[in-house]
C-alpha atoms as a PDB file:
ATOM      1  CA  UNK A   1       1.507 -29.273  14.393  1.00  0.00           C
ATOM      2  CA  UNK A   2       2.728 -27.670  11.149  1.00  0.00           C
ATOM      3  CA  UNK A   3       3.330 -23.901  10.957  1.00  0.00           C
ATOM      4  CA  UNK A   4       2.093 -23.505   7.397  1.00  0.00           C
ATOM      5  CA  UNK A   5       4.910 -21.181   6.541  1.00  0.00           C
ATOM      6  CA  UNK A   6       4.276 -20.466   3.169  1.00  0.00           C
ATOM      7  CA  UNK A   7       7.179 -21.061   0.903  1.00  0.00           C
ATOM      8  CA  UNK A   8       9.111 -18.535  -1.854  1.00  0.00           C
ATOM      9  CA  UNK A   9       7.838 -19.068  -5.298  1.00  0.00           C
ATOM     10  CA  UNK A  10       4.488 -20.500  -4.248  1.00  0.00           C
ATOM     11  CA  UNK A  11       1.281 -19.283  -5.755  1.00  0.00           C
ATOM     12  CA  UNK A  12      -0.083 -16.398  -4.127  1.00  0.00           C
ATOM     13  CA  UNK A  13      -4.009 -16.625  -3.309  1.00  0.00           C
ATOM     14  CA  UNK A  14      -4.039 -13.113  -2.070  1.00  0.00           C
ATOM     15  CA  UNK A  15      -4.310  -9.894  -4.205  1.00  0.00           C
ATOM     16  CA  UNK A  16      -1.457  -8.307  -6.492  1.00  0.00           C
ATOM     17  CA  UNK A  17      -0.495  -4.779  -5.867  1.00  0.00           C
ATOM     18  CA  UNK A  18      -1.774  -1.169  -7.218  1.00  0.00           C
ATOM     19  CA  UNK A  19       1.694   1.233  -7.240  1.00  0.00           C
ATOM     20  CA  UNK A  20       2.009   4.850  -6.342  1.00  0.00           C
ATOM     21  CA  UNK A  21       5.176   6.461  -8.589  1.00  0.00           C
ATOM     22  CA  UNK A  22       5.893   9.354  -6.420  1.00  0.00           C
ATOM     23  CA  UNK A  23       8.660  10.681  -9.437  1.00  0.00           C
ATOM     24  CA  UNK A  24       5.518  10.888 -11.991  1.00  0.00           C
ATOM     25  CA  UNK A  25       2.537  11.389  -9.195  1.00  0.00           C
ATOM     26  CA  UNK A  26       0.991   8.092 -11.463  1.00  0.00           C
ATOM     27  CA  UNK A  27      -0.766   4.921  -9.786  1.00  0.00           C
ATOM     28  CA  UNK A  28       0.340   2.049 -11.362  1.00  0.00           C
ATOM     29  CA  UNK A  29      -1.152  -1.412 -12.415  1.00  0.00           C
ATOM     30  CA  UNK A  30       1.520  -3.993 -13.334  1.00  0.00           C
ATOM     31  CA  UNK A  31       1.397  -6.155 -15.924  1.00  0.00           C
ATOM     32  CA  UNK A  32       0.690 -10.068 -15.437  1.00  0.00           C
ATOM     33  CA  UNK A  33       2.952 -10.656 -18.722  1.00  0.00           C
ATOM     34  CA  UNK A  34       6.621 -10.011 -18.441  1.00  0.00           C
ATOM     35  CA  UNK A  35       8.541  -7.133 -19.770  1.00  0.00           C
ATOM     36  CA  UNK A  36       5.184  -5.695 -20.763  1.00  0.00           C
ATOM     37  CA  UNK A  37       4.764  -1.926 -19.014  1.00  0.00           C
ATOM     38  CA  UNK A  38       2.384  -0.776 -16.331  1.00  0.00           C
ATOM     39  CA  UNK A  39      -0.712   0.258 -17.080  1.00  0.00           C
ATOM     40  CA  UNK A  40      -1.331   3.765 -15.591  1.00  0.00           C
ATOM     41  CA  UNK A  41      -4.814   4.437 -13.849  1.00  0.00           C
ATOM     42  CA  UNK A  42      -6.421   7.612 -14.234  1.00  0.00           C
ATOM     43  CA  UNK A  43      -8.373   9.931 -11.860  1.00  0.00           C
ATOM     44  CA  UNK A  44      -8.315   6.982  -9.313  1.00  0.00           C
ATOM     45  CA  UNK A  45     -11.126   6.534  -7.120  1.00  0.00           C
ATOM     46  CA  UNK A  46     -10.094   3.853  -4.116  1.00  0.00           C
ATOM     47  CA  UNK A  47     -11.011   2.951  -1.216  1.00  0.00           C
ATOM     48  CA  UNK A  48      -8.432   2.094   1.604  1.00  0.00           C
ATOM     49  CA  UNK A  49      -8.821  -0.580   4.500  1.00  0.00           C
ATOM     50  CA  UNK A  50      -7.524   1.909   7.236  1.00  0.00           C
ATOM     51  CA  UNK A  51      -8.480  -0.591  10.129  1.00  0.00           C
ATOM     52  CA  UNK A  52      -6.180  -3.525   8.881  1.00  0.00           C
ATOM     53  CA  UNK A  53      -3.459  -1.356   8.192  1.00  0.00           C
ATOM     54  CA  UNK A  54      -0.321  -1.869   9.628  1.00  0.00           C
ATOM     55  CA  UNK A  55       3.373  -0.182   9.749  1.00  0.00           C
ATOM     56  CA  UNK A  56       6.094  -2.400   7.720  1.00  0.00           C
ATOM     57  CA  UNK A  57      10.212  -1.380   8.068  1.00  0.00           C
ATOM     58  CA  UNK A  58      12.590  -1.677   5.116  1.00  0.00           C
ATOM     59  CA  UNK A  59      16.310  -1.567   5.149  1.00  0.00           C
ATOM     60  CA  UNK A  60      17.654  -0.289   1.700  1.00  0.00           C
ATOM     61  CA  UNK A  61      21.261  -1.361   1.861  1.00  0.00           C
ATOM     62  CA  UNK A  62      24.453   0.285   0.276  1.00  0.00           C
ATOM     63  CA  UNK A  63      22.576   1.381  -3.276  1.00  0.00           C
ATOM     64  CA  UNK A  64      19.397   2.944  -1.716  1.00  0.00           C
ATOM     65  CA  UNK A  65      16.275   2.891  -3.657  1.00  0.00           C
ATOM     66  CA  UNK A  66      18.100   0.725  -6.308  1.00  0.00           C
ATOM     67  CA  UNK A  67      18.876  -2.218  -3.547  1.00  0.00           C
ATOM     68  CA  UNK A  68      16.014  -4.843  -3.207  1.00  0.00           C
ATOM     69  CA  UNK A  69      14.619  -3.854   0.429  1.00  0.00           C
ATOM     70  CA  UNK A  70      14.972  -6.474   3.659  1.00  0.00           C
ATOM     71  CA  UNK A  71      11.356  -5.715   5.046  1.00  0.00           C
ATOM     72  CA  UNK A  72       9.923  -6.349   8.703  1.00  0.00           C
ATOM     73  CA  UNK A  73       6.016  -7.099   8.070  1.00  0.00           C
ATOM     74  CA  UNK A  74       3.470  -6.410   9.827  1.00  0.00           C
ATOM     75  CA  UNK A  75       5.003  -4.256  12.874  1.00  0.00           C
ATOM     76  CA  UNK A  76       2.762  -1.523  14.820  1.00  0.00           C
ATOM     77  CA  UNK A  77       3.963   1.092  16.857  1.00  0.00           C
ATOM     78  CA  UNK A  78       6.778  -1.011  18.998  1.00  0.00           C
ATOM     79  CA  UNK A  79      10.658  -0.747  17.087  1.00  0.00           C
ATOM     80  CA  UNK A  80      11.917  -3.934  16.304  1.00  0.00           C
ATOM     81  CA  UNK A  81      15.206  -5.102  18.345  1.00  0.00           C
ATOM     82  CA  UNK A  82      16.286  -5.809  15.005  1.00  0.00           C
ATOM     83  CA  UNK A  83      16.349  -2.149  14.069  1.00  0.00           C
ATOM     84  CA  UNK A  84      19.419  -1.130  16.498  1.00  0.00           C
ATOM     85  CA  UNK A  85      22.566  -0.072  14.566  1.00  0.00           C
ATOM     86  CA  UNK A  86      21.216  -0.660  11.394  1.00  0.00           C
ATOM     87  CA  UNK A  87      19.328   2.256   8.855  1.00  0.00           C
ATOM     88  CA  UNK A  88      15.761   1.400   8.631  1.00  0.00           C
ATOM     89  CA  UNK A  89      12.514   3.728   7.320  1.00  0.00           C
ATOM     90  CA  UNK A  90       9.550   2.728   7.892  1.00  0.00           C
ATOM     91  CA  UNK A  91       6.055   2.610   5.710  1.00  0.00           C
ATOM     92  CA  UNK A  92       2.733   1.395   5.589  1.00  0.00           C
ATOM     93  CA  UNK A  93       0.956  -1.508   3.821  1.00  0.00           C
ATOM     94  CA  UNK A  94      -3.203  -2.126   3.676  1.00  0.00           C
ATOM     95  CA  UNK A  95      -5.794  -3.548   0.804  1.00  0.00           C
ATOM     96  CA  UNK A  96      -7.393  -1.076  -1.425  1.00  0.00           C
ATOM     97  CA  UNK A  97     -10.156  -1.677  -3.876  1.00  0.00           C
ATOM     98  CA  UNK A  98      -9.978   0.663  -7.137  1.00  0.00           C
ATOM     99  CA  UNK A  99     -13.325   1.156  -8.241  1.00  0.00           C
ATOM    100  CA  UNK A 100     -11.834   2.140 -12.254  1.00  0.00           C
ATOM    101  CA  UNK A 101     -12.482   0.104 -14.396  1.00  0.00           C
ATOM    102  CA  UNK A 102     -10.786  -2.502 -17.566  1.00  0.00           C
ATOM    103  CA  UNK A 103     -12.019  -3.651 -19.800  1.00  0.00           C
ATOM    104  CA  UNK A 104     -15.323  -2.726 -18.497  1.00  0.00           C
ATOM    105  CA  UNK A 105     -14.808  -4.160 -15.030  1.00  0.00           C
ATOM    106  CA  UNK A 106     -13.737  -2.876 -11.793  1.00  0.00           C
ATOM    107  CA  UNK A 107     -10.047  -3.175 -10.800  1.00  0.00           C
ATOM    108  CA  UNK A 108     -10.925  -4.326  -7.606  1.00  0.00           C
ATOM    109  CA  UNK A 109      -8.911  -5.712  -4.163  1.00  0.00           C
ATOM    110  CA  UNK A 110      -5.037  -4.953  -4.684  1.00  0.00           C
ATOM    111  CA  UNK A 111      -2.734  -4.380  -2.267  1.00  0.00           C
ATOM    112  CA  UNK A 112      -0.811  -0.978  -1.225  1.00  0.00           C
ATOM    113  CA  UNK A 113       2.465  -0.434  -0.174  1.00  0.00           C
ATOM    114  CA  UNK A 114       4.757   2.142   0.413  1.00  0.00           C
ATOM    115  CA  UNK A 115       7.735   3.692   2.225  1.00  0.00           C
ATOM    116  CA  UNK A 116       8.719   6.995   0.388  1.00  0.00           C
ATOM    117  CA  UNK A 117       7.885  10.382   1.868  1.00  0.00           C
ATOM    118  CA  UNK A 118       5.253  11.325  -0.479  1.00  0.00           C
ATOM    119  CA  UNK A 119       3.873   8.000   0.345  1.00  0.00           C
ATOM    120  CA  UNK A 120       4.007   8.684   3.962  1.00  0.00           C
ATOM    121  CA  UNK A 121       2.812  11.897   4.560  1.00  0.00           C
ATOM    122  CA  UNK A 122       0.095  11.263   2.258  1.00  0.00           C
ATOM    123  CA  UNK A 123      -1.225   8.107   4.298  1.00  0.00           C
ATOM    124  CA  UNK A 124      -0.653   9.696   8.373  1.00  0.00           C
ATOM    125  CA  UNK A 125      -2.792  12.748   7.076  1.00  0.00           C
ATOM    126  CA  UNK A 126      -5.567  10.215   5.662  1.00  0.00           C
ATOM    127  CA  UNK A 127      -5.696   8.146   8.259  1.00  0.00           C
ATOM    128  CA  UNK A 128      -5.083  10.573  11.018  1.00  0.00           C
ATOM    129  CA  UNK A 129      -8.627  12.064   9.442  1.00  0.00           C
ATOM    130  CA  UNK A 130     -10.451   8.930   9.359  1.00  0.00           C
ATOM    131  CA  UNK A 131      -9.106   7.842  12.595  1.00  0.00           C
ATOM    132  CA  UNK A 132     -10.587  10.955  14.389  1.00  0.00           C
ATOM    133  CA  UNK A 133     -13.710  11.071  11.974  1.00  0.00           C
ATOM    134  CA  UNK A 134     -16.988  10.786  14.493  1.00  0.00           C
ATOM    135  CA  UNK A 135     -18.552   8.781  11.105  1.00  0.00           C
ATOM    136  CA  UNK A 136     -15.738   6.105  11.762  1.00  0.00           C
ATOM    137  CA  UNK A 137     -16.014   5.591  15.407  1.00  0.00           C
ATOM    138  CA  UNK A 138     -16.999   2.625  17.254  1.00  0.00           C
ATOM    139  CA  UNK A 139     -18.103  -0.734  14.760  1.00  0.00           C
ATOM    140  CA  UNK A 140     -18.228   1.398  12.087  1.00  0.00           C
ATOM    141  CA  UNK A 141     -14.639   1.434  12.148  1.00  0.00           C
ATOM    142  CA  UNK A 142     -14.634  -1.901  11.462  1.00  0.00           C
ATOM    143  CA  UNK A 143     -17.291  -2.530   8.738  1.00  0.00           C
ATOM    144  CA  UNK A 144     -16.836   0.510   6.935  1.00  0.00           C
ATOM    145  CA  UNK A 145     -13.913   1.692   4.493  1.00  0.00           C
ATOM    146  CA  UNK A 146     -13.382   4.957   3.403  1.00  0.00           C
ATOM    147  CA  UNK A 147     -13.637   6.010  -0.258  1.00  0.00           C
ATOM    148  CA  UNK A 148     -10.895   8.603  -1.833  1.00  0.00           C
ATOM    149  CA  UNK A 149     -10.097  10.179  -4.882  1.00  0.00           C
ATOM    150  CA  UNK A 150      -6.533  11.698  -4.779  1.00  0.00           C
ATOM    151  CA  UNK A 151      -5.032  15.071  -6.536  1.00  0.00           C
ATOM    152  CA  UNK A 152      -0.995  14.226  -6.937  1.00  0.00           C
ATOM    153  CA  UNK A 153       0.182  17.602  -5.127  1.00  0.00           C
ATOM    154  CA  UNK A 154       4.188  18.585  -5.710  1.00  0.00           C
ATOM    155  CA  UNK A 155       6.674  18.031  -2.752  1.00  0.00           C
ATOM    156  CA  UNK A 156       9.871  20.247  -2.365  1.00  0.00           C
ATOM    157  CA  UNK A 157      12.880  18.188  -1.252  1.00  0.00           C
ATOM    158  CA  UNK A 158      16.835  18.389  -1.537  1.00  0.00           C
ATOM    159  CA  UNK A 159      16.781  15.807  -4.652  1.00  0.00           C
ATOM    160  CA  UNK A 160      13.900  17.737  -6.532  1.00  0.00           C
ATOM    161  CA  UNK A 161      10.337  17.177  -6.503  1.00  0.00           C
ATOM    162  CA  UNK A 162       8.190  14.560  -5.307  1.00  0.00           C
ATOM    163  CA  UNK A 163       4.690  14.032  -5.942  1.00  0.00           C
ATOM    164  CA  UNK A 164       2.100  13.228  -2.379  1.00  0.00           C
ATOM    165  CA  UNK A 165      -0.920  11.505  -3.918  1.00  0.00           C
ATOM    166  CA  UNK A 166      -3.532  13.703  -1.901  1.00  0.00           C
ATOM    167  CA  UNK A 167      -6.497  11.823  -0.887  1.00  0.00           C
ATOM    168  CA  UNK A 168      -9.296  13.331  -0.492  1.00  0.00           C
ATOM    169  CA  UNK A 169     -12.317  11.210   1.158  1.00  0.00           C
ATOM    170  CA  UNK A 170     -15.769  11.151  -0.745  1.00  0.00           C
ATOM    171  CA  UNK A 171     -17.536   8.482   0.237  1.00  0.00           C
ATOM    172  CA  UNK A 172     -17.661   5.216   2.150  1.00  0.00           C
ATOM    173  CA  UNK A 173     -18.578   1.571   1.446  1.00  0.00           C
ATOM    174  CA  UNK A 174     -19.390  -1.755   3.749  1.00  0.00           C
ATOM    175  CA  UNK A 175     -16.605  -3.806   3.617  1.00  0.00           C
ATOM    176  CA  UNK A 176     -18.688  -6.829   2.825  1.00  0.00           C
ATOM    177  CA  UNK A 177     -19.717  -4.596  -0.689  1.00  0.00           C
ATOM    178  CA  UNK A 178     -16.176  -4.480  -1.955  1.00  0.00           C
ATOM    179  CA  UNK A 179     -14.927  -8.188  -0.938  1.00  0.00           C
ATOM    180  CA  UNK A 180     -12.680  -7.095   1.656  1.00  0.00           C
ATOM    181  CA  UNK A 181     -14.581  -9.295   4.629  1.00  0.00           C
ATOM    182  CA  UNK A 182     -12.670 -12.558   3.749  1.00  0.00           C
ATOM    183  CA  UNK A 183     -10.430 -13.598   5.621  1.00  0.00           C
ATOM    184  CA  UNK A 184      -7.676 -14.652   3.174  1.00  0.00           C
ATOM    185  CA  UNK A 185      -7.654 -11.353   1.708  1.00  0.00           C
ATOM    186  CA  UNK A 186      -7.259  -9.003   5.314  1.00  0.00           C
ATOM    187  CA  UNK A 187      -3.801  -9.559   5.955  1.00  0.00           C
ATOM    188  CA  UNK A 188      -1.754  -8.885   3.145  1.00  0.00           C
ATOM    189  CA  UNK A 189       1.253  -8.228   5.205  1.00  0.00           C
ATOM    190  CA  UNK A 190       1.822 -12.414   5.872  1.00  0.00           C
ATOM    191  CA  UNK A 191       2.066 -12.631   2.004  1.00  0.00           C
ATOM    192  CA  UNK A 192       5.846 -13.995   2.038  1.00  0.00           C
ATOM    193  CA  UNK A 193       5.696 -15.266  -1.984  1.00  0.00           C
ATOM    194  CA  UNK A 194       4.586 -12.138  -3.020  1.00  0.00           C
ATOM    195  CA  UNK A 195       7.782  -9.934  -2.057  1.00  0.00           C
ATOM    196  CA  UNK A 196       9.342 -10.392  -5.480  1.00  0.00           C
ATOM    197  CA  UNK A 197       6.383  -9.167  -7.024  1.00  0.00           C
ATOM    198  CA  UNK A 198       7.073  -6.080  -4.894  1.00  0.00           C
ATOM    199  CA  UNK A 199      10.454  -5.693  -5.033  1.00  0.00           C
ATOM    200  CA  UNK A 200      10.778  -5.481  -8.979  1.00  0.00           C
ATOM    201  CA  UNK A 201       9.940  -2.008 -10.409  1.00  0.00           C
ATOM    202  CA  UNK A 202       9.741  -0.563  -6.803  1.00  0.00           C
ATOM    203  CA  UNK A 203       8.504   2.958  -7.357  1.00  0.00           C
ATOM    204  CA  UNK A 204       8.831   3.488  -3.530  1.00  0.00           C
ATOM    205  CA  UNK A 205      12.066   5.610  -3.411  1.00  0.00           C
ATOM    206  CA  UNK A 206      13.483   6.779  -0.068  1.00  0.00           C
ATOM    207  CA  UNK A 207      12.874  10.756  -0.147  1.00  0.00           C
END
């Protein structure tokens, strides 16, 4: 029986990424063409796939933020054997739909990852929330996603400021409404072509 590993290079069928820039407090939509710049999206109004989310842990190497990241996927709350004696942070990864528009038409499914601090604290206090909220419980967990809008708020740390993208829940939608009930689409974390995409112009730095 084949294992259907999917090889480096190959065309991706599941969604490109939406960036957080935790330096400017800006969400970020990269460019398809090359060397063209980001498009920045304001007053962002997403909604985040909480249930399917899961923890990922990234090793920065010997430059930091500046080193392209060796990344364990898809890990929950056990540490990895592979974490002992080496520095490793940890972060989170889940689908998002972005209900802005281009061009007239919604953004739509993109994935979401991040390992900073801003990044971090921003996500445990969302989904702590939603995790406890009596509106979530049960199959509504499941079927439902929670809607946000997010307020960048400023973060004090020893190498200057940091921006948290605050999110702020408004609303919720049926997973079915916002194309996020397929099942290529709900795990983003087995994506193995798409960690160049990620890796170049990684806004996710380590504070």
């Amino acid at each position: 029986m084949p294992l259907d590993l999917q090889i480096s290079g190959a065309t991706s069928t599941l969604p490109r990424i939406v960036k957080y820039n935790a330096k400017t407090g800006q969400w970020l939509l990269p460019s398809s063409e090359k060397d063209s710049p980001d498009r920045v999206i304001e007053s962002i109004k997403i909604a985040l796939d909480f249930h399917n989310l899961v923890q990922n842990y990234y090793h920065f190497g010997s430059n930091g933020a500046k080193s392209t990241p060796l990344m364990l996927e898809g890990v929950r709350q056990e540490r990895p054997l592979a974490m002992d004696g080496v520095e490793w942070r940890n972060g989170t990864e889940c689908l998002a739909y972005i209900f802005n528009e281009i061009d007239s038409k919604a953004i739509g499914v993109k994935r979401w990852r991040g390992n900073s601090n801003a990044h971090n604290e921003a996500v445990d206090s969302a989904y702590t929330s939603w995790e406890a909220d009596k509106d979530f419980s049960g199959e509504k967990q499941a079927s439902q996603v929670p809607v946000f809008e997010c307020k960048p708020r400023s973060m004090k740390h020893k190498f200057g400021v940091s921006w948290v993208p605050d999110l702020r829940r408004i609303d919720s939608v049926d997973r079915a409404d916002i194309g996020l009930d397929q099942d290529e689409v709900v795990n983003p974390w087995l994506d193995l072509a798409s960690r160049d995409d990620l890796a170049k112009g990684n806004d996710d730095i380590p504070f």
